[in-house]
PDB file of N, CA and C in Angstrom:
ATOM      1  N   UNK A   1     114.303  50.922  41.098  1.00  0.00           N
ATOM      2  CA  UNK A   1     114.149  49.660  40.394  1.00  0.00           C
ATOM      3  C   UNK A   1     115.469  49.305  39.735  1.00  0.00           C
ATOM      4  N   UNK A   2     115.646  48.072  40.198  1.00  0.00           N
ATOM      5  CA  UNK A   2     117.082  47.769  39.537  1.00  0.00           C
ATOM      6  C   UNK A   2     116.877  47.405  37.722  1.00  0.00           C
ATOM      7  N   UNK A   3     117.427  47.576  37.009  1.00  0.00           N
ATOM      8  CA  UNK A   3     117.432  47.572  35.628  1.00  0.00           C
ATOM      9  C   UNK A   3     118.471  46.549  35.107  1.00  0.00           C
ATOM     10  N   UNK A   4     118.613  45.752  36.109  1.00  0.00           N
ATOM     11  CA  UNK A   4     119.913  44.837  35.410  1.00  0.00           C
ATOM     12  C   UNK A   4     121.164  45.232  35.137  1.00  0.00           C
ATOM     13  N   UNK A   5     122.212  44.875  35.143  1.00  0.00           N
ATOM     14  CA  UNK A   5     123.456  45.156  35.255  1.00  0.00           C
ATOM     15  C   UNK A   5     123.232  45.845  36.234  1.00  0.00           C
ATOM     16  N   UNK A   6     123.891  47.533  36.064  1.00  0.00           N
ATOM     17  CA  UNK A   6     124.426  48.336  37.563  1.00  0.00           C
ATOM     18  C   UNK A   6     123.910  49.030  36.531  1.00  0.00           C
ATOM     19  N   UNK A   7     122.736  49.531  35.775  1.00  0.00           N
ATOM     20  CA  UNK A   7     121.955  50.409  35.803  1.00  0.00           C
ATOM     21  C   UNK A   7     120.734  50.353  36.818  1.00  0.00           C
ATOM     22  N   UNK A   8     120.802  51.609  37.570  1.00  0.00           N
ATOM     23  CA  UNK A   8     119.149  52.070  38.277  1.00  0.00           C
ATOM     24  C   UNK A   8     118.568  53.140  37.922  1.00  0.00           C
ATOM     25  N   UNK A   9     117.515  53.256  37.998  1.00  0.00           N
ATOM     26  CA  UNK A   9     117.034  54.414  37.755  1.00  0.00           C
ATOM     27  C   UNK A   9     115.654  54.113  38.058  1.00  0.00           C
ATOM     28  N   UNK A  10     114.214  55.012  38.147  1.00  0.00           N
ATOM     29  CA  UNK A  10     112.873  55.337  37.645  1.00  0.00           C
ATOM     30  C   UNK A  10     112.622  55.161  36.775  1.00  0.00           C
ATOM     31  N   UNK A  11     111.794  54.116  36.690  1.00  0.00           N
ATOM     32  CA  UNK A  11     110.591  54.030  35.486  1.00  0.00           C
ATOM     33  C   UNK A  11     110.300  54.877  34.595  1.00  0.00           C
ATOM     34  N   UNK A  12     109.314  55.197  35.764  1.00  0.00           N
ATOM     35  CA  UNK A  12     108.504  56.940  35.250  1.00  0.00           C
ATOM     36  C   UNK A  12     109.508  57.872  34.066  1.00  0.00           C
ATOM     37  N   UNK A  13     110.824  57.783  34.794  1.00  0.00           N
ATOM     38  CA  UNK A  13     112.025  58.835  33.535  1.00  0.00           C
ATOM     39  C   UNK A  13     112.210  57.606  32.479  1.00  0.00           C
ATOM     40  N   UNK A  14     111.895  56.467  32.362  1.00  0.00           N
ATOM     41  CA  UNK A  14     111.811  56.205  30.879  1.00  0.00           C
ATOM     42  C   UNK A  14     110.589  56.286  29.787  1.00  0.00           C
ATOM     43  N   UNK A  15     109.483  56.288  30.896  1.00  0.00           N
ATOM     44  CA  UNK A  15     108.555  56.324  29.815  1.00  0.00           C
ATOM     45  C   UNK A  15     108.447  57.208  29.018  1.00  0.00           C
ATOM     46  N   UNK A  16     108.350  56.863  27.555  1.00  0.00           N
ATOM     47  CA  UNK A  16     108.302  57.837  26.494  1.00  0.00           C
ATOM     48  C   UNK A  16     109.458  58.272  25.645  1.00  0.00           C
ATOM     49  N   UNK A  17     110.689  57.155  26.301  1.00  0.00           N
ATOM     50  CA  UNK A  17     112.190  57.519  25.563  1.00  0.00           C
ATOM     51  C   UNK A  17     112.159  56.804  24.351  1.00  0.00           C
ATOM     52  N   UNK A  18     113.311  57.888  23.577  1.00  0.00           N
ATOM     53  CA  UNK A  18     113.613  57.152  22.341  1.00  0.00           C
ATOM     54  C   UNK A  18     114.372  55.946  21.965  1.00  0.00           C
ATOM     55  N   UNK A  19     113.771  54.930  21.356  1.00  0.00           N
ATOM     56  CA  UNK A  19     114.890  53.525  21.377  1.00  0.00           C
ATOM     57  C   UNK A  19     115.573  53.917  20.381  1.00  0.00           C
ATOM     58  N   UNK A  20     116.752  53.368  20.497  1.00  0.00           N
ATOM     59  CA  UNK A  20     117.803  53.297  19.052  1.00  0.00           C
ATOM     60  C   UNK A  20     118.816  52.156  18.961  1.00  0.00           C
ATOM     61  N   UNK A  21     119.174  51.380  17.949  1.00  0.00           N
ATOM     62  CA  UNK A  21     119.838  50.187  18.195  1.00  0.00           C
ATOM     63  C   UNK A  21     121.369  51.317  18.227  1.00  0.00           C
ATOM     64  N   UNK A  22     122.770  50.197  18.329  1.00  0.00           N
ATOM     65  CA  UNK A  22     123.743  50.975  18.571  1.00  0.00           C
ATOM     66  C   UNK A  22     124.235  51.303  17.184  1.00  0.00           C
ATOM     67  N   UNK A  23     123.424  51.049  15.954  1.00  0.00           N
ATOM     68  CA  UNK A  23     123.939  51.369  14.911  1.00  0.00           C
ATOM     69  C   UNK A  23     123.162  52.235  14.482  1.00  0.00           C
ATOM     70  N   UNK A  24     122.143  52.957  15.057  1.00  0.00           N
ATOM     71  CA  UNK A  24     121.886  54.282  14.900  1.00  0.00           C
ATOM     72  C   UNK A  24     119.948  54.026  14.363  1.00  0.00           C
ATOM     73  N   UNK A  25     119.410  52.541  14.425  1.00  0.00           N
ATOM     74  CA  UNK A  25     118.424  52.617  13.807  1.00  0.00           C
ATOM     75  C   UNK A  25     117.161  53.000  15.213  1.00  0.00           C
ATOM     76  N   UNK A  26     116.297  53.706  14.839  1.00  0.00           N
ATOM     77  CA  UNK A  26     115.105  54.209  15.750  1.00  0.00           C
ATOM     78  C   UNK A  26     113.995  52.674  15.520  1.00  0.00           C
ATOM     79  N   UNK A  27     113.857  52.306  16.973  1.00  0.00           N
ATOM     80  CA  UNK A  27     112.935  50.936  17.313  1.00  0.00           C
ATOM     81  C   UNK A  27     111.599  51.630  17.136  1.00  0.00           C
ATOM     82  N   UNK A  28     111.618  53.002  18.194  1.00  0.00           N
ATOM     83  CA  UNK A  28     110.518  53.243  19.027  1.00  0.00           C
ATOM     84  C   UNK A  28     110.482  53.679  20.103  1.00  0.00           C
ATOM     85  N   UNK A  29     109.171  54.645  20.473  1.00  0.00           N
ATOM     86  CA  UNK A  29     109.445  54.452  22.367  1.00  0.00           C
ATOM     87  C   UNK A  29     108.825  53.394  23.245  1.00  0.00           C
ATOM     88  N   UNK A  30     109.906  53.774  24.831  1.00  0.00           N
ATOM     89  CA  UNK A  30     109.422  53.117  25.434  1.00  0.00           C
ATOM     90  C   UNK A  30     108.177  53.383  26.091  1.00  0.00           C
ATOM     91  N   UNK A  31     106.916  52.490  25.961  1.00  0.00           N
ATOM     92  CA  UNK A  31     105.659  52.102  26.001  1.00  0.00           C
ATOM     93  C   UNK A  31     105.170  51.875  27.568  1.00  0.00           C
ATOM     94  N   UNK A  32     105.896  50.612  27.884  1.00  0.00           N
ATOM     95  CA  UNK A  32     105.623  49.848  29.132  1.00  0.00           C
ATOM     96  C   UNK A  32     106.441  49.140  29.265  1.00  0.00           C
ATOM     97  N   UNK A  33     106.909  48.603  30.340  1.00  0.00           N
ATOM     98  CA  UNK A  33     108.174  47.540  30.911  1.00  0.00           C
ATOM     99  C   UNK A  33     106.985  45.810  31.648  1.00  0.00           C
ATOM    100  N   UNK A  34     107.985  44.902  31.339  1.00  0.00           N
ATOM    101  CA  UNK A  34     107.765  43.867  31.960  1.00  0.00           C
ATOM    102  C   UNK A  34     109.012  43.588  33.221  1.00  0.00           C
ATOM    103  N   UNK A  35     108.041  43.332  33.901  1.00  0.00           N
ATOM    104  CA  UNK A  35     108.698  43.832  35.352  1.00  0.00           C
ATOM    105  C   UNK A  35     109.031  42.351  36.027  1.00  0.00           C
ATOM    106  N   UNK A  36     110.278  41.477  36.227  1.00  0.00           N
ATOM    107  CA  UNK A  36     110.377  40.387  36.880  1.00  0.00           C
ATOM    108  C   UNK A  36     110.427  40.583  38.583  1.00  0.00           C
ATOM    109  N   UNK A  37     108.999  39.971  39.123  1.00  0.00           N
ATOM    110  CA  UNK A  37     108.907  40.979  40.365  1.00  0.00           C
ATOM    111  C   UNK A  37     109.934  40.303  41.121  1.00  0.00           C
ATOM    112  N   UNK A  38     109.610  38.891  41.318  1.00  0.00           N
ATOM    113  CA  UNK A  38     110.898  38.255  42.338  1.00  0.00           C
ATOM    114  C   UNK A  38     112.226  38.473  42.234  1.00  0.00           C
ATOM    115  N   UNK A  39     112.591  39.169  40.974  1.00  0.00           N
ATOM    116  CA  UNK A  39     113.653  39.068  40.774  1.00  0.00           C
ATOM    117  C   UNK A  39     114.523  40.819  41.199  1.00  0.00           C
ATOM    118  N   UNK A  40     113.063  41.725  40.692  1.00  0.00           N
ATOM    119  CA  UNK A  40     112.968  43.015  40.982  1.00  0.00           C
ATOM    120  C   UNK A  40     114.480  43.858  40.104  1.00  0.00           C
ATOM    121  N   UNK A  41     113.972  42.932  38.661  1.00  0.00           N
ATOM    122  CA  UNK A  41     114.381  43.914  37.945  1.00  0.00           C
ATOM    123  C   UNK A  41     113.243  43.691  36.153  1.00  0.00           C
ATOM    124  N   UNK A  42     113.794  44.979  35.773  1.00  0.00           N
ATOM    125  CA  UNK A  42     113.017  45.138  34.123  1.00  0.00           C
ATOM    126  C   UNK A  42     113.554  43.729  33.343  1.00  0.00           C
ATOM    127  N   UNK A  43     112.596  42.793  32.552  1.00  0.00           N
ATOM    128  CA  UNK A  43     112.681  42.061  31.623  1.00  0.00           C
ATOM    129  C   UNK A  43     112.740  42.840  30.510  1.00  0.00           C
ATOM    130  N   UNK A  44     111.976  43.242  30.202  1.00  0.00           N
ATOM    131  CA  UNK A  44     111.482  44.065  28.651  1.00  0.00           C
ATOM    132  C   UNK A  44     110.795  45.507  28.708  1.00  0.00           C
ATOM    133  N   UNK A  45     111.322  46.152  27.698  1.00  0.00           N
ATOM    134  CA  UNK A  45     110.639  46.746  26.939  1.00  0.00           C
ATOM    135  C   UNK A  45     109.866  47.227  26.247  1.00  0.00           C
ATOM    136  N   UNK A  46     108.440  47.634  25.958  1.00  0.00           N
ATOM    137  CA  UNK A  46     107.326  47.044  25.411  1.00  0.00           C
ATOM    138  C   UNK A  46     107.602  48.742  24.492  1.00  0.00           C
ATOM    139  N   UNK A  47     107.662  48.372  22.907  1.00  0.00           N
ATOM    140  CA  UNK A  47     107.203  49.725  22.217  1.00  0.00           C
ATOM    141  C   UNK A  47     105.879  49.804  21.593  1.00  0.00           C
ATOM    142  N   UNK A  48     104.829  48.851  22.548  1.00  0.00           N
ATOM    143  CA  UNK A  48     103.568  49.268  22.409  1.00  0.00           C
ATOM    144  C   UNK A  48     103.186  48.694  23.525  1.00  0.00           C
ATOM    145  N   UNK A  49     101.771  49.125  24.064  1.00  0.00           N
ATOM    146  CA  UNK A  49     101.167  48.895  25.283  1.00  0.00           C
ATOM    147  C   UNK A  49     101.160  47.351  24.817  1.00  0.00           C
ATOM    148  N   UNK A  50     100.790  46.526  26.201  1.00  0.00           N
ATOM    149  CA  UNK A  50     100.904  45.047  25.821  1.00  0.00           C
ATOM    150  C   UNK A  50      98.833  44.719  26.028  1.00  0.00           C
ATOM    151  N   UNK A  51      98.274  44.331  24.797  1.00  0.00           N
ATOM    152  CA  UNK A  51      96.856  43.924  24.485  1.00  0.00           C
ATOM    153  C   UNK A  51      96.529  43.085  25.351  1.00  0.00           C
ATOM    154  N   UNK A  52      95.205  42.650  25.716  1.00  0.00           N
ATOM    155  CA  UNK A  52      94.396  41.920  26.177  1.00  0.00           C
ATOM    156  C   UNK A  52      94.392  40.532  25.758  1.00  0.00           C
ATOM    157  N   UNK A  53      94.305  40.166  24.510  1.00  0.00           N
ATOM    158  CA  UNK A  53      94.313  39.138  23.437  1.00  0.00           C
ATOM    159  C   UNK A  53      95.732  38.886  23.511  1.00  0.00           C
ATOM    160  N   UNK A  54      95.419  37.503  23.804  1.00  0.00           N
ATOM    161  CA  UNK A  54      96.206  36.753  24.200  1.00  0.00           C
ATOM    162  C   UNK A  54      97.523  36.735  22.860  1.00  0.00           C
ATOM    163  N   UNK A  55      96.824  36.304  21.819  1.00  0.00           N
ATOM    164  CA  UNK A  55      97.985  36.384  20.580  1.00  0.00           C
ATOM    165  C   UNK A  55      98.392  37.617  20.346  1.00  0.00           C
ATOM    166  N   UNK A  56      98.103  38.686  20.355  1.00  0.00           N
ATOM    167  CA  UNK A  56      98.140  40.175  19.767  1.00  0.00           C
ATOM    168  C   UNK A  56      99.357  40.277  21.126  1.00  0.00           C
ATOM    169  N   UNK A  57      99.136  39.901  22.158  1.00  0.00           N
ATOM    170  CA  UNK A  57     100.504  39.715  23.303  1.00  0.00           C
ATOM    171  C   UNK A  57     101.519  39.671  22.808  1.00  0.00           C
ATOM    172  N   UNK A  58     101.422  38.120  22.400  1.00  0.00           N
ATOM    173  CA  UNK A  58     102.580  37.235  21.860  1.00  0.00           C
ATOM    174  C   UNK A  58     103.161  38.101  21.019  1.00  0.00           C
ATOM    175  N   UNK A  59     102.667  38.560  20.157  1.00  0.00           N
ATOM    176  CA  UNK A  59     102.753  39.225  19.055  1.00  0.00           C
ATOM    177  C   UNK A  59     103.637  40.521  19.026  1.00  0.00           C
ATOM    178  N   UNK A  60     103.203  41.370  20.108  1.00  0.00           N
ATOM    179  CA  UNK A  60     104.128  42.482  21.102  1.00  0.00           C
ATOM    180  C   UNK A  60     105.434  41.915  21.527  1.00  0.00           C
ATOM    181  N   UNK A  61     104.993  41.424  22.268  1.00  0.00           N
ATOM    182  CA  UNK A  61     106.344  40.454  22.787  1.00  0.00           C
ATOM    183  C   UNK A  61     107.293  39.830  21.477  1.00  0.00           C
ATOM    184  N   UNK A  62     107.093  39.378  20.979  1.00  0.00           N
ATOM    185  CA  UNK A  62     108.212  38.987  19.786  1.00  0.00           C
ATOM    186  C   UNK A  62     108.461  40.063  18.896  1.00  0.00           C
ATOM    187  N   UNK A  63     107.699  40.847  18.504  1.00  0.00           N
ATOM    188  CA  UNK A  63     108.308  41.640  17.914  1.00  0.00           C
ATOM    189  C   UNK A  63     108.142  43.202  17.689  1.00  0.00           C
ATOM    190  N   UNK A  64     107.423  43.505  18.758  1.00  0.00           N
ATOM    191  CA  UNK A  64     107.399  45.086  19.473  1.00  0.00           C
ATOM    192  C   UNK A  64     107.798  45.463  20.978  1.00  0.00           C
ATOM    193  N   UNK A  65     108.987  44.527  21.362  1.00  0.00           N
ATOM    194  CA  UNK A  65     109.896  44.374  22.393  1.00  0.00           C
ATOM    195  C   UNK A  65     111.124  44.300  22.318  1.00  0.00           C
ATOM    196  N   UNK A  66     112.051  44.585  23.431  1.00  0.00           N
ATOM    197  CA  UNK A  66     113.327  44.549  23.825  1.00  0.00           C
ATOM    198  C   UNK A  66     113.456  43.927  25.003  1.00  0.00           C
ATOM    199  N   UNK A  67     114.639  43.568  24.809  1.00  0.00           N
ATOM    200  CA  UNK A  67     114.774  42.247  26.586  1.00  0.00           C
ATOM    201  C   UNK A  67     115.838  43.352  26.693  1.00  0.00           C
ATOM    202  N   UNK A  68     115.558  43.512  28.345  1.00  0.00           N
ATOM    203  CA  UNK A  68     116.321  44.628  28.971  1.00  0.00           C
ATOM    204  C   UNK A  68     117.842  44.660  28.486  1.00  0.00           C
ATOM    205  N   UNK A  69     118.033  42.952  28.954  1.00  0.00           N
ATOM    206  CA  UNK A  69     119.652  42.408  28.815  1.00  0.00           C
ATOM    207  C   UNK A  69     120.741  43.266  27.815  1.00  0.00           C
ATOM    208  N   UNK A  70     119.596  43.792  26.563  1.00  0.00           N
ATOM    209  CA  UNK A  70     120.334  43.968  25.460  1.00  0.00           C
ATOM    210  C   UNK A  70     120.282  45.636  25.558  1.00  0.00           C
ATOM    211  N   UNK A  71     119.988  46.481  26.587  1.00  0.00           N
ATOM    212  CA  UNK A  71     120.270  47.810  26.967  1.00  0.00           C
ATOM    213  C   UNK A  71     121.474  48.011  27.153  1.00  0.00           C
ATOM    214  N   UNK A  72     122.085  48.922  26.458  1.00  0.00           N
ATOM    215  CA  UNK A  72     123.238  49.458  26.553  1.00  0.00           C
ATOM    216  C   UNK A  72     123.757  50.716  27.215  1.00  0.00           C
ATOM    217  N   UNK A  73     122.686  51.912  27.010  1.00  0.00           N
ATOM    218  CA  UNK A  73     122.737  52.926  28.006  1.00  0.00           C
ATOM    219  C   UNK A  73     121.414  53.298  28.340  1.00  0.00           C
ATOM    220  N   UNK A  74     121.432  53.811  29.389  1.00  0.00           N
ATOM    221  CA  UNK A  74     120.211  55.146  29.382  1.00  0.00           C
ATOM    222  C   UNK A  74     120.558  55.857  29.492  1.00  0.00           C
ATOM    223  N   UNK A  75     120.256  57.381  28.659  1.00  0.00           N
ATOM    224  CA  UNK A  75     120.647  58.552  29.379  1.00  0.00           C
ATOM    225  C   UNK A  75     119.592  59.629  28.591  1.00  0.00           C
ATOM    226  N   UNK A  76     119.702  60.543  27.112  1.00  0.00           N
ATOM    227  CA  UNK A  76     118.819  60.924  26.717  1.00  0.00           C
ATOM    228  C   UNK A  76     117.619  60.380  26.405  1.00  0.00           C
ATOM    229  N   UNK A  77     118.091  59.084  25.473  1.00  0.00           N
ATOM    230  CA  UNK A  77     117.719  58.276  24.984  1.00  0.00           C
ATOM    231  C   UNK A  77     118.117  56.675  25.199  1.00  0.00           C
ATOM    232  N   UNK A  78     117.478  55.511  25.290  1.00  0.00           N
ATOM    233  CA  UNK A  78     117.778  54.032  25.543  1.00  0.00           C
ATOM    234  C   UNK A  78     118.476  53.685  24.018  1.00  0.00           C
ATOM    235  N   UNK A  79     119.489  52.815  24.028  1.00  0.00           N
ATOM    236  CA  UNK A  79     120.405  52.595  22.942  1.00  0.00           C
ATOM    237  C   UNK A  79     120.452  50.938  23.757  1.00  0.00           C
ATOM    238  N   UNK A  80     120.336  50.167  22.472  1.00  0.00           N
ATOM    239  CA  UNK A  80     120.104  48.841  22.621  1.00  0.00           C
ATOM    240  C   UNK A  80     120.445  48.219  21.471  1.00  0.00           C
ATOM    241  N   UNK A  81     121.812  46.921  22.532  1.00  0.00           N
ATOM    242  CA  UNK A  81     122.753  45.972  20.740  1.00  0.00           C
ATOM    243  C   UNK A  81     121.230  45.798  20.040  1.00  0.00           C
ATOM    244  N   UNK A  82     122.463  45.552  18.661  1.00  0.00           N
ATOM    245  CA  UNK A  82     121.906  45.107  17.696  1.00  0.00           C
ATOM    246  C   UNK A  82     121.794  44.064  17.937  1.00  0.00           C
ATOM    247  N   UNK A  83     120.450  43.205  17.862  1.00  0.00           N
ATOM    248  CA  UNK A  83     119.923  41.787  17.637  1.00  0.00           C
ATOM    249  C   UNK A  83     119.681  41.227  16.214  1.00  0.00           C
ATOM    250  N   UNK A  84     120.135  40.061  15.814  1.00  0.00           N
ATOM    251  CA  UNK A  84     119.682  39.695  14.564  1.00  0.00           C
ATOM    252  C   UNK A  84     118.501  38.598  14.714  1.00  0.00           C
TER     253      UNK A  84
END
């Protein structure tokens, strides 16, 4: 699965990694990915499973997510800019 930029890798080896912004703060792990199929790479991040309920979604999505874009490495752990 392509991961955007010229990272690839397996899924499967992220689930359960540690997030950290690049200034050292812990997000969370990774949960579940939103997957852009046509495009056939990761959108997001999910550091919680994504709900049924429609708002409780939204809700994940704005603010128990990461947009791939802003991945910086993978390797032990996912490290992702700081967003304000």
């Amino acid at each position: 699965m392509k991961c955007g930029g010229n990272m690839t890798m397996k899924l499967s080896r992220m689930y359960g990694m540690d997030i950290f912004t690049d200034a050292g703060k812990f997000l969370g792990n990774a949960q579940d990915f939103i997957v852009d199929v046509e495009e056939g790479i990761v959108a997001r991040i999910l550091l919680e499973p994504l709900p049924a309920n429609k708002e409780q979604a939204k809700n994940v999505l704005r603010e128990k997510s990461v947009l791939y874009k802003n991945v910086k490495s993978v390797e032990d752990v996912i490290v992702v800019k700081k967003v304000s």
